[in-house]
Protein backbone atom coordinates (compact mmCIF):
# COMPACT_ATOMS: atom_id res chain seq x y z
CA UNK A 1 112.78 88.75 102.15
CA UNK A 2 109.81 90.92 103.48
CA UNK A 3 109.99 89.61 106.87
CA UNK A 4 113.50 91.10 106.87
CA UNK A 5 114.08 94.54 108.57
CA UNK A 6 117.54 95.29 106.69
CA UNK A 7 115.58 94.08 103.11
CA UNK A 8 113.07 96.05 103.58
CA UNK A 9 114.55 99.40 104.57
CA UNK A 10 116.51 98.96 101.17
CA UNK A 11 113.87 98.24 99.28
CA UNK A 12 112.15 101.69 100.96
CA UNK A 13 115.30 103.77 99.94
CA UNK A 14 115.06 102.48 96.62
CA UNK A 15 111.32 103.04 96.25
CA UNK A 16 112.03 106.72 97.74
CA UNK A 17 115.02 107.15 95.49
CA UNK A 18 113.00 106.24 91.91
CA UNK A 19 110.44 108.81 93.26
CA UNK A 20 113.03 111.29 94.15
CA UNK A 21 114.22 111.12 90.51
CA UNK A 22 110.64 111.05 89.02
CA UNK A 23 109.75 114.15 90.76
CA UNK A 24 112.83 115.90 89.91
CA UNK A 25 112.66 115.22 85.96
CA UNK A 26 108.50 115.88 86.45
CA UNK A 27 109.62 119.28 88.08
CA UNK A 28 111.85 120.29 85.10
CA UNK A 29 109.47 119.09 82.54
CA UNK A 30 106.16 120.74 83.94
CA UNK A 31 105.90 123.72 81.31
CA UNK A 32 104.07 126.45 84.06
CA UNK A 33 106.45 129.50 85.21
CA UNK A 34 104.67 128.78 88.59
CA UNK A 35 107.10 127.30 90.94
CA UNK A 36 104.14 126.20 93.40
CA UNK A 37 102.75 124.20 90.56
CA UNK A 38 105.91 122.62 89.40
CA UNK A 39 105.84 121.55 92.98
CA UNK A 40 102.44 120.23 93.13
CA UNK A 41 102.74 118.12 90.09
CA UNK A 42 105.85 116.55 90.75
CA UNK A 43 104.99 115.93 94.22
CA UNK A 44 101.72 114.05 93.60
CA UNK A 45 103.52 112.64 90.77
CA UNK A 46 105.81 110.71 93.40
CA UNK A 47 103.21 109.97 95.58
CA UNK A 48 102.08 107.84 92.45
CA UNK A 49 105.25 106.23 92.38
CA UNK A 50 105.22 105.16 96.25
CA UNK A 51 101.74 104.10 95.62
CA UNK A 52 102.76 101.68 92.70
CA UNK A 53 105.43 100.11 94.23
CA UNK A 54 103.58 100.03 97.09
CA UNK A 55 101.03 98.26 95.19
CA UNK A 56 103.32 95.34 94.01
CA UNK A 57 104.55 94.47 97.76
CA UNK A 58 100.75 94.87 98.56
CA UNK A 59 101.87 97.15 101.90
CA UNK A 60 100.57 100.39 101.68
CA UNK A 61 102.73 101.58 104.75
CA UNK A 62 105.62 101.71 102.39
CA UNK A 63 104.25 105.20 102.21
CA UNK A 64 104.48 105.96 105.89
CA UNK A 65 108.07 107.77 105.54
CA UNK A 66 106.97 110.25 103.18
CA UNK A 67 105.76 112.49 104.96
CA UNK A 68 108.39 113.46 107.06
CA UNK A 69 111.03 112.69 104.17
CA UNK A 70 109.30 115.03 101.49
CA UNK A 71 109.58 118.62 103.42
CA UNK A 72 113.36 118.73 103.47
CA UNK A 73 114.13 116.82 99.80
CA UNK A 74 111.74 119.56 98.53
CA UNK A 75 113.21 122.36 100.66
CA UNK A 76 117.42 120.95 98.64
CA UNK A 77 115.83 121.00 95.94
CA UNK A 78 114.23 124.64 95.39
CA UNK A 79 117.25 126.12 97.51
CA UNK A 80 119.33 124.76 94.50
CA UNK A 81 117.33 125.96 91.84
CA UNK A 82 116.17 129.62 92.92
CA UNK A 83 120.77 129.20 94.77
CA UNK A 84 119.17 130.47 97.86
CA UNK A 85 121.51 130.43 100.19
CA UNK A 86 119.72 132.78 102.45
CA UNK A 87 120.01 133.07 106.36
CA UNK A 88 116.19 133.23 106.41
CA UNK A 89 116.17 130.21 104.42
CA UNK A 90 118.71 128.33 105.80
CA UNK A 91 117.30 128.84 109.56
CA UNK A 92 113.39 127.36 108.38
CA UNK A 93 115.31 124.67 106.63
CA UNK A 94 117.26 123.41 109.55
CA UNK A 95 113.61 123.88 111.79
CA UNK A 96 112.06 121.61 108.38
CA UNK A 97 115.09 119.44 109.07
CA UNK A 98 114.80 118.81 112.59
CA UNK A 99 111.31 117.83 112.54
CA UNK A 100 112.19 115.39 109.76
CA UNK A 101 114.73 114.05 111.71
CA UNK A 102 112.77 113.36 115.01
CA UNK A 103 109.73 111.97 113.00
CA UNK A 104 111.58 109.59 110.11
CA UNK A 105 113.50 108.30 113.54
CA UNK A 106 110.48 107.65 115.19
CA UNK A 107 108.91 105.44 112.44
CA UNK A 108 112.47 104.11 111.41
CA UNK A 109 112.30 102.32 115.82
CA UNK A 110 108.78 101.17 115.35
CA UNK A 111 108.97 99.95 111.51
CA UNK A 112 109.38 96.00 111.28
CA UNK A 113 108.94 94.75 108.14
CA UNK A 114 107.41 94.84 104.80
CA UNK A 115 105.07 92.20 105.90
CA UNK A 116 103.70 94.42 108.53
CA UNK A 117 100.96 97.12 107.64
CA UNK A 118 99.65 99.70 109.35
CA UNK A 119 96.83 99.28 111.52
CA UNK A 120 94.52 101.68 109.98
CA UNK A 121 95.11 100.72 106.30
CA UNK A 122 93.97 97.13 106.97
CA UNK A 123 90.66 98.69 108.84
CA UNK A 124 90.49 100.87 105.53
CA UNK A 125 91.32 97.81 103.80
CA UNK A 126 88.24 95.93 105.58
CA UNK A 127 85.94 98.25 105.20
CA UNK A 128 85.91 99.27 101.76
CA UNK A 129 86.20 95.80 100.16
CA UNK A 130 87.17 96.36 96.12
CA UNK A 131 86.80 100.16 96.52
CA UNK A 132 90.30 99.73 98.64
CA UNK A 133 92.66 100.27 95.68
CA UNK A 134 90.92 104.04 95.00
CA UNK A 135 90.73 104.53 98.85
CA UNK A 136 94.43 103.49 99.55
CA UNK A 137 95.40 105.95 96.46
CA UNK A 138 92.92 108.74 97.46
CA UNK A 139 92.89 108.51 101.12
CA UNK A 140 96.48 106.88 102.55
CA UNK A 141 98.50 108.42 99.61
CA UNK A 142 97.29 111.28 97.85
CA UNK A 143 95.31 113.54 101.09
CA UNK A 144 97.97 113.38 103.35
CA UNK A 145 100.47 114.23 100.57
CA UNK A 146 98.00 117.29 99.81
CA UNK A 147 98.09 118.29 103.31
CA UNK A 148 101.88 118.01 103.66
CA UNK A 149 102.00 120.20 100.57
CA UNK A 150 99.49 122.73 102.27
CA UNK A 151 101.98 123.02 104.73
CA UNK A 152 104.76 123.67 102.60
CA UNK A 153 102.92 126.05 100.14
CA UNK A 154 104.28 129.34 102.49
CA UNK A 155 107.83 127.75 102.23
CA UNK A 156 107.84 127.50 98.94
CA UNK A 157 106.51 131.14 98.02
CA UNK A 158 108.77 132.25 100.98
CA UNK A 159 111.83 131.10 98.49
CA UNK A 160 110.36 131.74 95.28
CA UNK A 161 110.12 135.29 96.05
CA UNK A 162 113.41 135.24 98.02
CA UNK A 163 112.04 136.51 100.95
CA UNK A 164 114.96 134.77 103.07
CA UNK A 165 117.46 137.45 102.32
CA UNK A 166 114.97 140.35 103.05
CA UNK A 167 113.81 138.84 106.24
CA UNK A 168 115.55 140.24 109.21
CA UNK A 169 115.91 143.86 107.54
CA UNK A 170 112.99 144.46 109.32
CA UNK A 171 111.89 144.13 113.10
CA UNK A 172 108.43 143.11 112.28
CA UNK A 173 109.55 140.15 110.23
CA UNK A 174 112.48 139.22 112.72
CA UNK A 175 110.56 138.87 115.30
CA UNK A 176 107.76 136.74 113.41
CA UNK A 177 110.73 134.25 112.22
CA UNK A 178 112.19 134.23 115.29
CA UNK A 179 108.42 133.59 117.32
CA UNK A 180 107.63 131.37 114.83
CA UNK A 181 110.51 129.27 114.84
CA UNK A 182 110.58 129.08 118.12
CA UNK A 183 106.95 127.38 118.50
CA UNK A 184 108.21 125.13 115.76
CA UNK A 185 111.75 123.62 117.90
CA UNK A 186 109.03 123.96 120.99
CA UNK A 187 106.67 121.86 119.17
CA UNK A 188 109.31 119.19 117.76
CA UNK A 189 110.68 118.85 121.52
CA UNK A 190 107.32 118.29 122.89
CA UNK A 191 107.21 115.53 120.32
CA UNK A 192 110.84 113.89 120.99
CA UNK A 193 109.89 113.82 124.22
CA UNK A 194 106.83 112.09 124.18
CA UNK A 195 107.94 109.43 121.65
CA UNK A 196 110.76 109.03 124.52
CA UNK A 197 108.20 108.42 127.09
CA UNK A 198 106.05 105.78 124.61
CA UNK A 199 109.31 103.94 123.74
CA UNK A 200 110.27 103.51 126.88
CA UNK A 201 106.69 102.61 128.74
CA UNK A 202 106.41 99.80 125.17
CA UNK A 203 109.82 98.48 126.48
CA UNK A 204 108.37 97.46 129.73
CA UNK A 205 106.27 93.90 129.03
CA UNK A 206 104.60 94.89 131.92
CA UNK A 207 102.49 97.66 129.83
CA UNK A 208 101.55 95.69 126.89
CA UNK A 209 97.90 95.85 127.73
CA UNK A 210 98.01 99.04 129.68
CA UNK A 211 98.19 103.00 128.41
CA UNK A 212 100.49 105.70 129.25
CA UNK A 213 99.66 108.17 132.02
CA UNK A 214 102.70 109.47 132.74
CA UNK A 215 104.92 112.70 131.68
CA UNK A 216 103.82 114.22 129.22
CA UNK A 217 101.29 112.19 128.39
CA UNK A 218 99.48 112.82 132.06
CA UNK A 219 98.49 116.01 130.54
CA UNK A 220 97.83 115.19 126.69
CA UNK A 221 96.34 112.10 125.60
CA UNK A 222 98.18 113.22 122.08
CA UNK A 223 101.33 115.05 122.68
CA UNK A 224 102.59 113.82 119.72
CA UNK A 225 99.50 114.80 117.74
CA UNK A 226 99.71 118.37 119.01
CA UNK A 227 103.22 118.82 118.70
CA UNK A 228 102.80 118.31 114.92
CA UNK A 229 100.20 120.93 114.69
CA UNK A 230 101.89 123.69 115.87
CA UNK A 231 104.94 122.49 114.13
CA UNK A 232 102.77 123.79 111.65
CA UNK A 233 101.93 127.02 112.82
CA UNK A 234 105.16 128.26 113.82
CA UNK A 235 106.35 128.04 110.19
CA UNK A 236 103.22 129.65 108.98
CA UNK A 237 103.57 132.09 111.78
CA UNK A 238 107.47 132.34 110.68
CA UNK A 239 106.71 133.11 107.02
CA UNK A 240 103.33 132.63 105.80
CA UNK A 241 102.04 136.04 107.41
CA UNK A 242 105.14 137.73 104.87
CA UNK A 243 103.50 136.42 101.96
CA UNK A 244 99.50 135.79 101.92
CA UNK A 245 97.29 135.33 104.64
CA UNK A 246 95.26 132.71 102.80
CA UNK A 247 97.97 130.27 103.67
CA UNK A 248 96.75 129.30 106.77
CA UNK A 249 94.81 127.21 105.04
CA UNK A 250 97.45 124.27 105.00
CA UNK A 251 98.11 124.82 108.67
CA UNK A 252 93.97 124.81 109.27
CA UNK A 253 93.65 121.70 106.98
CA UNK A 254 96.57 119.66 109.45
CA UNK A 255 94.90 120.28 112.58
CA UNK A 256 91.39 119.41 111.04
CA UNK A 257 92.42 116.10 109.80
CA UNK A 258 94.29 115.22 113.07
CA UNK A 259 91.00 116.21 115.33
CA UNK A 260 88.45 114.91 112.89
CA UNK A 261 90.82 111.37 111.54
CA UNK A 262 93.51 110.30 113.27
CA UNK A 263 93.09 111.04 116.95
CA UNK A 264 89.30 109.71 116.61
CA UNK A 265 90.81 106.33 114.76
CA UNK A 266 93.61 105.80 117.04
CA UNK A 267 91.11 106.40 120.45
CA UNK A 268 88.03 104.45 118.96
CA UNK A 269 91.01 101.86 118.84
CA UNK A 270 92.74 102.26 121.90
CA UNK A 271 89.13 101.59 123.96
CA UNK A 272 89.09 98.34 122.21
CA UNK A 273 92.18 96.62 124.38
CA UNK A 274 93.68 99.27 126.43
CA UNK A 275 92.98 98.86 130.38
CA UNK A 276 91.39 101.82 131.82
CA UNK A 277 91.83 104.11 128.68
CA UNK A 278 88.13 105.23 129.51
CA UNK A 279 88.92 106.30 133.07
CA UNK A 280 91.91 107.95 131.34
CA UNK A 281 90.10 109.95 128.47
CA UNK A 282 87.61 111.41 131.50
CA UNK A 283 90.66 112.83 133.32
CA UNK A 284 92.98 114.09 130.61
CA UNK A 285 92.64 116.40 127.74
CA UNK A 286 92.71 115.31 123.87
CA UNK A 287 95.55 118.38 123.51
CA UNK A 288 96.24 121.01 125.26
CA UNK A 289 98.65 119.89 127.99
CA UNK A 290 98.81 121.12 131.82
CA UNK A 291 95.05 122.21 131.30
CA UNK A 292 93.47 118.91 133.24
CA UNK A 293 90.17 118.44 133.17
CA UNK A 294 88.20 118.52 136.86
């Protein structure tokens, strides 16, 4: 049954469905007036679910789609309950919604089965020996849900204090949605793109041992990587500036982990069995495209 693709992308939509439901019935019964922490709570409260069932198929990648598949659920869901219907709101949902789109696709072409696991949770796995139940909670689970939520914290104040039908009576704020908006459908592009180029280069048997050096990756080692970031920023830039300026913060917190974890995982990695990735890490830069190194 696990080593079935069909199988287990049904038994993922079920796990995401009981958490969907969880979270909604956690939402209504969490007793604060504070939408953000209504949020919170029944997010991480889903995450537990995911974890669980991830537990009993012992495949903590069961995870993986949450992160791209929690930003727009949460997005329906407080549009229905504040009936915000807004054209500020609806234009950062269908950004949130094409960025879900291009990243759940992504996993949904590399995904195989629930027998396979991510690389990096059985290294974690490995590693930590019997600690590995509190680090696949803490660590694969319950941080990168955190720092999904970080990023959605301006959302949500932006349509708790319906700033979506206020937005574009004034210039200043116009032109920050529409700026940051733009960086966002720039960023999600970038990142389309480059999981073209990757898809295609895998396809070749040719490449199996060899790296990709070619569009945009001549320029990036982690297109990808950097087109989540400021995917990021744009909706921070977008809406976070209208209500506090602390919420950078979730931004900040994304591009930390992504400079500090998961490009330094993936290239420690890549040196081990990639031909010339060395050569290639000399030449090109860890982000910032079209700014080659000499």
């Amino acid at each position: 049954m696990r080593n079935n693709k069909k199988t287990s992308l049904v038994i993922l939509l079920l796990t995401y469905v009981i958490a969907a439901i969880v979270a909604i019935m956690t939402f209504q019964l969490v007793p604060s007036s504070q939408l953000w922490i209504k949020v919170l709570i029944a997010d991480v409260v889903a995450t537990i679910v995911v974890y669980c069932i991830g537990c009993l198929f012992q495949n903590a990648s069961i995870y993986d789609p949450y992160w791209s598949v929690a930003p727009p659920f949460v997005m329906v869901a407080l549009m229905i309950f504040k009936m915000d219907d807004s054209w500020g709101t609806i234009l950062v949902f269908f950004v949130v919604t094409l960025w879900a789109v291009r990243l759940t696709y992504n996993w949904f072409v590399t995904f195989q089965n629930l027998n396979h696991q991510d690389w990096r949770y059985d290294m974690l796995q490995e590693k930590s020996g019997k600690l590995y139940p509190l680090v696949n909670f803490l660590g694969i689970h319950l941080f990168p849900t955190l720092i999904v939520y970080g990023c959605l914290l301006p959302i949500i104040l932006f349509i708790d204090g319906g700033f979506g039908s206020t937005v574009f009576r004034s210039l200043g704020q116009t032109m920050l949605m529409i700026l940051g908006c733009s960086l966002s459908v720039v960023a999600i592009s970038m990142q389309f793109i480059s999981d073209a180029q990757m898809q295609k280069f895998r396809r070749n048997p040719d490449n199996k041992n060899k790296y990709i050096t070619s569009g945009l990756w001549k320029h990036s080692r982690h297109p990808n990587y950097l087109g989540e970031i400021l995917m990021w920023w744009g909706i921070f830039l977008a809406i976070g500036l209208m209500n506090h300026v602390f919420l950078f913060v979730g931004p900040l917190l994304n591009t930390l982990m992504f400079l500090f974890i998961s490009i330094p995982m993936a290239e420690n990695r890549l040196r081990g069995y990639k031909e010339g990735y060395d050569e290639y890490v000399m030449r090109t830069r860890i982000l910032l495209p079209f700014a080659r190194k000499s």
